[in-house]
PDB file of N, CA and C in Angstrom:
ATOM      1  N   UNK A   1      96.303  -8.261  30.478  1.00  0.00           N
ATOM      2  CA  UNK A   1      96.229  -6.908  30.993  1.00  0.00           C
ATOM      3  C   UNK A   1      97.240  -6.741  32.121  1.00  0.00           C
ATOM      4  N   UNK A   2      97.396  -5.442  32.451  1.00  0.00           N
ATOM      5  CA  UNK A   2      98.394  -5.296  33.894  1.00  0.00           C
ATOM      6  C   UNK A   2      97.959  -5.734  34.728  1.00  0.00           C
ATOM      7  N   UNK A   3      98.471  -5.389  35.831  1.00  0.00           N
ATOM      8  CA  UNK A   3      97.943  -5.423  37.138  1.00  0.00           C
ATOM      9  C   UNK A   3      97.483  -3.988  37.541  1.00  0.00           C
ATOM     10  N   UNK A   4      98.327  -3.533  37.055  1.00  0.00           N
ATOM     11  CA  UNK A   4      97.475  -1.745  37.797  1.00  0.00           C
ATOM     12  C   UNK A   4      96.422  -1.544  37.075  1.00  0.00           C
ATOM     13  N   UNK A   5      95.931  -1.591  35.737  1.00  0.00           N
ATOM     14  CA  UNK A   5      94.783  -1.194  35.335  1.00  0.00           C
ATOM     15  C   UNK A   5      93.914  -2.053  35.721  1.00  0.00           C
ATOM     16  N   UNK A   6      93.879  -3.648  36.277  1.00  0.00           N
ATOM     17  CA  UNK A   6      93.208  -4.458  36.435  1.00  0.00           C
ATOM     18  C   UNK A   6      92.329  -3.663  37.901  1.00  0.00           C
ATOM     19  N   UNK A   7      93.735  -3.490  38.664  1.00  0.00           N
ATOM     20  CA  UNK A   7      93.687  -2.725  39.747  1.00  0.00           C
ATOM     21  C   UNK A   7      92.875  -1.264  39.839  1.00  0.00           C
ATOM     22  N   UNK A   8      92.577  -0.142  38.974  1.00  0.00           N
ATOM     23  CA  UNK A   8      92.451   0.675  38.515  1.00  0.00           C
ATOM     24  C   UNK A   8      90.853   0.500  37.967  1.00  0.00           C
ATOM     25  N   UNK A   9      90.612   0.069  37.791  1.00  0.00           N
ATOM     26  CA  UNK A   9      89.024  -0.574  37.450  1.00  0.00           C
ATOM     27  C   UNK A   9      88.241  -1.328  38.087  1.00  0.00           C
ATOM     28  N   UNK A  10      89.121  -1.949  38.700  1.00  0.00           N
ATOM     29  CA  UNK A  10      88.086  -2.482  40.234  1.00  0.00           C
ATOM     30  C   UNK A  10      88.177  -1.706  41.343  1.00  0.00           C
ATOM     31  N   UNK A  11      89.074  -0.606  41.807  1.00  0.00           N
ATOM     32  CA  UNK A  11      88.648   0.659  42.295  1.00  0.00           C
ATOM     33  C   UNK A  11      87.751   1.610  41.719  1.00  0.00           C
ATOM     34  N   UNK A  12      87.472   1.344  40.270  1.00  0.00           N
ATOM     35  CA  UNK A  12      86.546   2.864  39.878  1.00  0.00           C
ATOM     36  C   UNK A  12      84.977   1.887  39.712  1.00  0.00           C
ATOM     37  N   UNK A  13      85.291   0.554  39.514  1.00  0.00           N
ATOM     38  CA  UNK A  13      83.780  -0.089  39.782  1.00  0.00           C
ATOM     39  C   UNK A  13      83.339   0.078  41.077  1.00  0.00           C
ATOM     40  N   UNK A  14      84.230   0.062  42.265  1.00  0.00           N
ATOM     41  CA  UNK A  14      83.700   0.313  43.716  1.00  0.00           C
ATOM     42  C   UNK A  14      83.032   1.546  44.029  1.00  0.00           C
ATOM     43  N   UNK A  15      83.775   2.212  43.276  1.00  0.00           N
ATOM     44  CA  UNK A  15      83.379   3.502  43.418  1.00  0.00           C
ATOM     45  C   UNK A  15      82.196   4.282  42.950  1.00  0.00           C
ATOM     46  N   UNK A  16      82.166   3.900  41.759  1.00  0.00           N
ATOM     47  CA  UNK A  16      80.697   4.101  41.112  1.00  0.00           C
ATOM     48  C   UNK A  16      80.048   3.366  41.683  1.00  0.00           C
ATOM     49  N   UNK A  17      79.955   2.480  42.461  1.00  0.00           N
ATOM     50  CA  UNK A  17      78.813   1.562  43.144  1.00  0.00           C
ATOM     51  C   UNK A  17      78.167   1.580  44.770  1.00  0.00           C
ATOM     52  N   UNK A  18      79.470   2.694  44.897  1.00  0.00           N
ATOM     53  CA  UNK A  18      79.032   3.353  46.220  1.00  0.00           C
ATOM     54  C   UNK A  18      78.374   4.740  45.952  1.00  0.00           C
ATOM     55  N   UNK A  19      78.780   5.006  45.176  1.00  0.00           N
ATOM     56  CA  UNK A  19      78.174   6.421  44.689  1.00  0.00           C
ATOM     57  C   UNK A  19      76.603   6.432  44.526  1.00  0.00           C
ATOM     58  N   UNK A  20      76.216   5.290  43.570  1.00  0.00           N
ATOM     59  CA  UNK A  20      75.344   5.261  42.603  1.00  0.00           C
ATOM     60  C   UNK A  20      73.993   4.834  44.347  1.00  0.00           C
ATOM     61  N   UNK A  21      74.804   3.872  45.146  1.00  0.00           N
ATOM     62  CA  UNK A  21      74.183   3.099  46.378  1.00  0.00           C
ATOM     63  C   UNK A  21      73.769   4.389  47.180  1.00  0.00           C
ATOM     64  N   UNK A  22      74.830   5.596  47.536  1.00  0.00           N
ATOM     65  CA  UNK A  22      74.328   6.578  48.144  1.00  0.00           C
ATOM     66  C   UNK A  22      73.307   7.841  47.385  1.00  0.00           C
ATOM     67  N   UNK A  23      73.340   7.747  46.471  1.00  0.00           N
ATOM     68  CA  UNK A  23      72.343   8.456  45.931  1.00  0.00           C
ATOM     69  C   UNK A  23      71.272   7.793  45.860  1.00  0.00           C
ATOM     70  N   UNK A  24      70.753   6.604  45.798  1.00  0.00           N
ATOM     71  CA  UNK A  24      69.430   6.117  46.230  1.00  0.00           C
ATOM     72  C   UNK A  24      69.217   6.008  47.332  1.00  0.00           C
ATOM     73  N   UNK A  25      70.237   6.006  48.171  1.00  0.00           N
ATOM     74  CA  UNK A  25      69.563   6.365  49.862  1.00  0.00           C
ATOM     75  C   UNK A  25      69.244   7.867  49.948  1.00  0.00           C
ATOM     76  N   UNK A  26      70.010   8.882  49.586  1.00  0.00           N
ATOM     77  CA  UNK A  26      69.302   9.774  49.949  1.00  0.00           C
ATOM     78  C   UNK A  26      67.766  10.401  48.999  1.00  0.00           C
ATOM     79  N   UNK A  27      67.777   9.956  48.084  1.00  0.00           N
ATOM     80  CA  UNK A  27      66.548  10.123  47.511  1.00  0.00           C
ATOM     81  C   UNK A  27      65.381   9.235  47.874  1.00  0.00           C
ATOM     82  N   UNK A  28      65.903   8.273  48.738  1.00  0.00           N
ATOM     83  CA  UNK A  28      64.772   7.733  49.723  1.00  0.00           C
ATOM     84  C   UNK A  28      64.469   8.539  51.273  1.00  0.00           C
ATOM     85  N   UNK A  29      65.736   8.696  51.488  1.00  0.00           N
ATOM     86  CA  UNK A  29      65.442  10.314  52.224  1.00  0.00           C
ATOM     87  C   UNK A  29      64.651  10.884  52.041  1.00  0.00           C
ATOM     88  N   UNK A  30      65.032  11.811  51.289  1.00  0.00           N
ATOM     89  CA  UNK A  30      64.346  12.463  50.733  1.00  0.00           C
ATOM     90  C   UNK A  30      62.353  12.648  50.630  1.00  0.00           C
ATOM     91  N   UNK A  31      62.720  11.253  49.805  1.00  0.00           N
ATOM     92  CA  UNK A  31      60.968  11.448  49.708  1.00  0.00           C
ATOM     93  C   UNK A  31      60.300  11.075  50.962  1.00  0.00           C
ATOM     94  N   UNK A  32      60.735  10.437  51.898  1.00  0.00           N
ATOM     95  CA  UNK A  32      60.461   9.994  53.380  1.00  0.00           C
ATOM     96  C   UNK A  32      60.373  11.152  53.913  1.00  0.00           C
ATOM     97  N   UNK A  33      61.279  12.188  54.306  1.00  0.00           N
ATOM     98  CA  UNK A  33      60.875  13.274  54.568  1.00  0.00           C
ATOM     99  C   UNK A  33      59.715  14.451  54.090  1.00  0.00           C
ATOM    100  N   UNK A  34      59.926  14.490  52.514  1.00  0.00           N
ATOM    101  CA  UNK A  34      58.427  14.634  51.963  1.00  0.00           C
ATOM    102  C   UNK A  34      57.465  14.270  52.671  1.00  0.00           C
ATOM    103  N   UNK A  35      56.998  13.174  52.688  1.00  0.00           N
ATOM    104  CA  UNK A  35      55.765  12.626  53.065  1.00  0.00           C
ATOM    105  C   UNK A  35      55.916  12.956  54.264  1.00  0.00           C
ATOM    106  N   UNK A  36      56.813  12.900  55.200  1.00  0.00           N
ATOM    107  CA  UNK A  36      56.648  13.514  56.783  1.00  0.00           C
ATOM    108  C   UNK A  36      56.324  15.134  56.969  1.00  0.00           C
ATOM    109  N   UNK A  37      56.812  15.673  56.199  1.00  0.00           N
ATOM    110  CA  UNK A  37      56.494  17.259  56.164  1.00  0.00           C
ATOM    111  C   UNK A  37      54.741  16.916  55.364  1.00  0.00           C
ATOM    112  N   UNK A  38      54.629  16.369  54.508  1.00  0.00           N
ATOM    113  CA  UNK A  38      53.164  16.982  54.000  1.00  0.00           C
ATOM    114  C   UNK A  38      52.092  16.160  55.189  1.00  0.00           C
ATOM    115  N   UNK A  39      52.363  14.746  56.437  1.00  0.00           N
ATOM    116  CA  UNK A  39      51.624  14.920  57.239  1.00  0.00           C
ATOM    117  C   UNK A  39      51.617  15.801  58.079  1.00  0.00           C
ATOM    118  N   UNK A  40      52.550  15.989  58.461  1.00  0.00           N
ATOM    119  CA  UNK A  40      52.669  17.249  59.118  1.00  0.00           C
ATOM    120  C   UNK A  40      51.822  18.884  59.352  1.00  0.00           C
ATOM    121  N   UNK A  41      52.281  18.880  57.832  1.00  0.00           N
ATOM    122  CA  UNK A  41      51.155  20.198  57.080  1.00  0.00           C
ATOM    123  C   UNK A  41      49.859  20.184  56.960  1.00  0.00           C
ATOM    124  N   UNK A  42      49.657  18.773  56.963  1.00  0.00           N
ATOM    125  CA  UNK A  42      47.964  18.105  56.845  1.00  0.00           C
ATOM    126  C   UNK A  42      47.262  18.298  58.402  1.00  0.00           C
ATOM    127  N   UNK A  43      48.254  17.608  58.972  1.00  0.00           N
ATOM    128  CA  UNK A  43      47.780  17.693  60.566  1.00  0.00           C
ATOM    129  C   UNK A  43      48.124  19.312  61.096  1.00  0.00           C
ATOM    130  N   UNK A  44      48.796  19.835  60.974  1.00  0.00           N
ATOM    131  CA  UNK A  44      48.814  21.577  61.445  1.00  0.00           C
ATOM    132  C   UNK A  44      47.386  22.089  60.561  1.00  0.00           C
ATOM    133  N   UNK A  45      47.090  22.069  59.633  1.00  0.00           N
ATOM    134  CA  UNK A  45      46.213  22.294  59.010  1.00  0.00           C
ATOM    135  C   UNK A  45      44.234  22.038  59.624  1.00  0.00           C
ATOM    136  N   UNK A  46      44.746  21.087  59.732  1.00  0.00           N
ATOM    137  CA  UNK A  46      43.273  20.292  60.397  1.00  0.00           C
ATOM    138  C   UNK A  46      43.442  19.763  61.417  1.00  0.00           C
ATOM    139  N   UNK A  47      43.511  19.727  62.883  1.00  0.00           N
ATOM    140  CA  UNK A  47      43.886  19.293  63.735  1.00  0.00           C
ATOM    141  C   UNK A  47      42.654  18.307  64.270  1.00  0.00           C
ATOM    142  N   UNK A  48      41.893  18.473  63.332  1.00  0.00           N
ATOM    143  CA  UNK A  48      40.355  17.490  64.460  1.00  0.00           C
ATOM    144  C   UNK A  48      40.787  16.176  63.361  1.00  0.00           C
ATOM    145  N   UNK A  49      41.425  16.317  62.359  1.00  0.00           N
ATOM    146  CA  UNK A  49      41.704  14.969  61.522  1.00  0.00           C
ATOM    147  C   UNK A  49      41.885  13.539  62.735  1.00  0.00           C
ATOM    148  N   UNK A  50      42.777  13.988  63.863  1.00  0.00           N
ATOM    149  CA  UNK A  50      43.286  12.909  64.606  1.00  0.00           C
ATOM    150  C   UNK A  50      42.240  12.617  65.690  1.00  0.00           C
ATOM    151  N   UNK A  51      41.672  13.573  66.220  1.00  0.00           N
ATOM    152  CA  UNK A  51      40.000  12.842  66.889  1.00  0.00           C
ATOM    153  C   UNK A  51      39.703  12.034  65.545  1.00  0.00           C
ATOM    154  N   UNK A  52      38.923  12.540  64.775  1.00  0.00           N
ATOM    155  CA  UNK A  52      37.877  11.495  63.828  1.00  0.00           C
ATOM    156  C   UNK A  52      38.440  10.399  63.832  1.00  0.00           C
ATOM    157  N   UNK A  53      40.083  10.213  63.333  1.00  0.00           N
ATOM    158  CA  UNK A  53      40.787   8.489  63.426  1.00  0.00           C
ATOM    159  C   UNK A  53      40.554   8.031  64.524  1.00  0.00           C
ATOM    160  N   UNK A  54      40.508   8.711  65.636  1.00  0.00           N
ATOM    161  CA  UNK A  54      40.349   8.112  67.056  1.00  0.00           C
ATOM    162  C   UNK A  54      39.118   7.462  67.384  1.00  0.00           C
ATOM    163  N   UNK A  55      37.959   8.060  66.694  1.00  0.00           N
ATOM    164  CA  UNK A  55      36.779   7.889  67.135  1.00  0.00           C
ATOM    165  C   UNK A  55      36.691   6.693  65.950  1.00  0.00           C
ATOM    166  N   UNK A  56      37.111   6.513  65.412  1.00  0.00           N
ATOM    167  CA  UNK A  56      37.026   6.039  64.293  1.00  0.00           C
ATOM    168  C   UNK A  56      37.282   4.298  64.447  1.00  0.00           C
ATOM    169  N   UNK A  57      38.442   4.436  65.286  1.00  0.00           N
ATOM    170  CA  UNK A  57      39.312   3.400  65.798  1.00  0.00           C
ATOM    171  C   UNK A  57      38.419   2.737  67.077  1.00  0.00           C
ATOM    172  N   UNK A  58      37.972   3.617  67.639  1.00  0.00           N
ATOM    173  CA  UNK A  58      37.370   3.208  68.473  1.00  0.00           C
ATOM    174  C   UNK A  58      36.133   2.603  68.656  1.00  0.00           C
ATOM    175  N   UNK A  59      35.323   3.284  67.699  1.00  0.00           N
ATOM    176  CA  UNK A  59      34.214   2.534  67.272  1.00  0.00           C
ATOM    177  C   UNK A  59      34.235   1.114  66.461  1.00  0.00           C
ATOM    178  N   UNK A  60      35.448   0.747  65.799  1.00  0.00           N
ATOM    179  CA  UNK A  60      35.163  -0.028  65.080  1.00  0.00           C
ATOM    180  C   UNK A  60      35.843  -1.324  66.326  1.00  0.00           C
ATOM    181  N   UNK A  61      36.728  -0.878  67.389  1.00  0.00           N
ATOM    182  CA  UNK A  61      37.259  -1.784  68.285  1.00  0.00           C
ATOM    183  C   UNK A  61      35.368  -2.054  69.349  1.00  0.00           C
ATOM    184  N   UNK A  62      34.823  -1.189  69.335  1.00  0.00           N
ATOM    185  CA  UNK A  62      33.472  -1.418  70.658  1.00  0.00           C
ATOM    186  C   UNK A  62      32.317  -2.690  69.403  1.00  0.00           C
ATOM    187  N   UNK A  63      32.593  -2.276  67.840  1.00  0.00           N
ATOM    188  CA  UNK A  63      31.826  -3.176  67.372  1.00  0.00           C
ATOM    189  C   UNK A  63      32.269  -4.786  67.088  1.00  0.00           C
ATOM    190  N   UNK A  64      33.680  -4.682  66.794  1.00  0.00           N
ATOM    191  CA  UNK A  64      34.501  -5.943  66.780  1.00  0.00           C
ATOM    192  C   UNK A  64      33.656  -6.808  68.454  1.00  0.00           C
ATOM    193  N   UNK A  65      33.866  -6.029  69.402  1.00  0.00           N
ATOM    194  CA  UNK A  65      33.978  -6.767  70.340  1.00  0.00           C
ATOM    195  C   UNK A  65      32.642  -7.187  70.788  1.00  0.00           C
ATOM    196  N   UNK A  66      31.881  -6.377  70.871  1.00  0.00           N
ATOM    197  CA  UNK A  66      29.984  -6.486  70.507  1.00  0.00           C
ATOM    198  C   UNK A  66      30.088  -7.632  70.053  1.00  0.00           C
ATOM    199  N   UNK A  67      30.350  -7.977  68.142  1.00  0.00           N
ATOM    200  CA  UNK A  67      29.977  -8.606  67.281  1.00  0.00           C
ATOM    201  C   UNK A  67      30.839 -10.366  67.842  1.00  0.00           C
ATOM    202  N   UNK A  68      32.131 -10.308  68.610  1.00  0.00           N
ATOM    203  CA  UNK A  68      32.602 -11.403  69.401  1.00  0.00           C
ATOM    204  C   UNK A  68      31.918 -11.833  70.166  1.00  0.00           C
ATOM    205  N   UNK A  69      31.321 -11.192  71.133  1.00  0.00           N
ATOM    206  CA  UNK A  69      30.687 -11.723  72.485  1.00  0.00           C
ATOM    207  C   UNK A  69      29.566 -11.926  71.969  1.00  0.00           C
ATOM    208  N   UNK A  70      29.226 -11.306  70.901  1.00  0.00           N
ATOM    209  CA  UNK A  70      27.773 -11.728  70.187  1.00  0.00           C
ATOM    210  C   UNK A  70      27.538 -13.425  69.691  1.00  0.00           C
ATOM    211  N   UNK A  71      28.589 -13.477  69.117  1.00  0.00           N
ATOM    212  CA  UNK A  71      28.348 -14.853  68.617  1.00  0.00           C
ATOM    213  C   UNK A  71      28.912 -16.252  69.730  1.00  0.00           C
ATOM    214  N   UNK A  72      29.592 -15.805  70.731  1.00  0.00           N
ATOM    215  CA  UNK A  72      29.562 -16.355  71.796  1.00  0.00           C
ATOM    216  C   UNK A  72      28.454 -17.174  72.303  1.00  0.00           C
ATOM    217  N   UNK A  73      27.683 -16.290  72.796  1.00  0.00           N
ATOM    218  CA  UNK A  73      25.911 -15.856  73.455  1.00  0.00           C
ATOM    219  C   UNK A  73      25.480 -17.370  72.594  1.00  0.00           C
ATOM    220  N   UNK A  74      25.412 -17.468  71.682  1.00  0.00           N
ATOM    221  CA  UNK A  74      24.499 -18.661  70.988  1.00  0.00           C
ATOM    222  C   UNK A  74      25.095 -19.871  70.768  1.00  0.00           C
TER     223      UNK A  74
END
C-alpha cells in the first residue's frame, strides 16, 4: 500500500474514535443530568421528603449506638 492512504486511514480511524468516545460522554451527560433534574423535581415537589431521610438517618444512627453500648454492658 502507499504511504498516504496508509496515512489516510489511520487519521480517519482516529477520528471515528474520537467521535464515537465523545458521543458516549455526552450521553452520559446527558442522562446524569436527567436524573439531577428529576431529583430535583421530586424534591421541589415534596419538600418534607428530606426531613423523613433525616429522621430516618437519625434514628437508625441513636439505635446502632443503643444496640453498641448495649452489648458492651454484658
Amino acid at each position: 500500500m502507499q504511504p498516504m492512504i496508509i496515512l489516510t486511514r489511520a487519521i480517519a480511524n482516529t477520528l471515528r474514535a474520537r467521535v464515537c468516545l465523545l458521543q458516549a460522554k455526552s450521553v452520559l451527560l446527558l442522562n446524569n443530568l436527567d436524573i439531577k433534574i428529576m431529583i430535583a423535581n421530586v424534591l421541589d415537589e415534596y419538600p418534607m421528603i428530606l426531613f423523613v431521610l433525616e429522621g430516618g438517618l437519625a434514628l437508625a444512627l441513636l439505635l446502632f449506638i443503643v444496640l453498641w453500648t448495649g452489648k458492651g454492658k454484658k
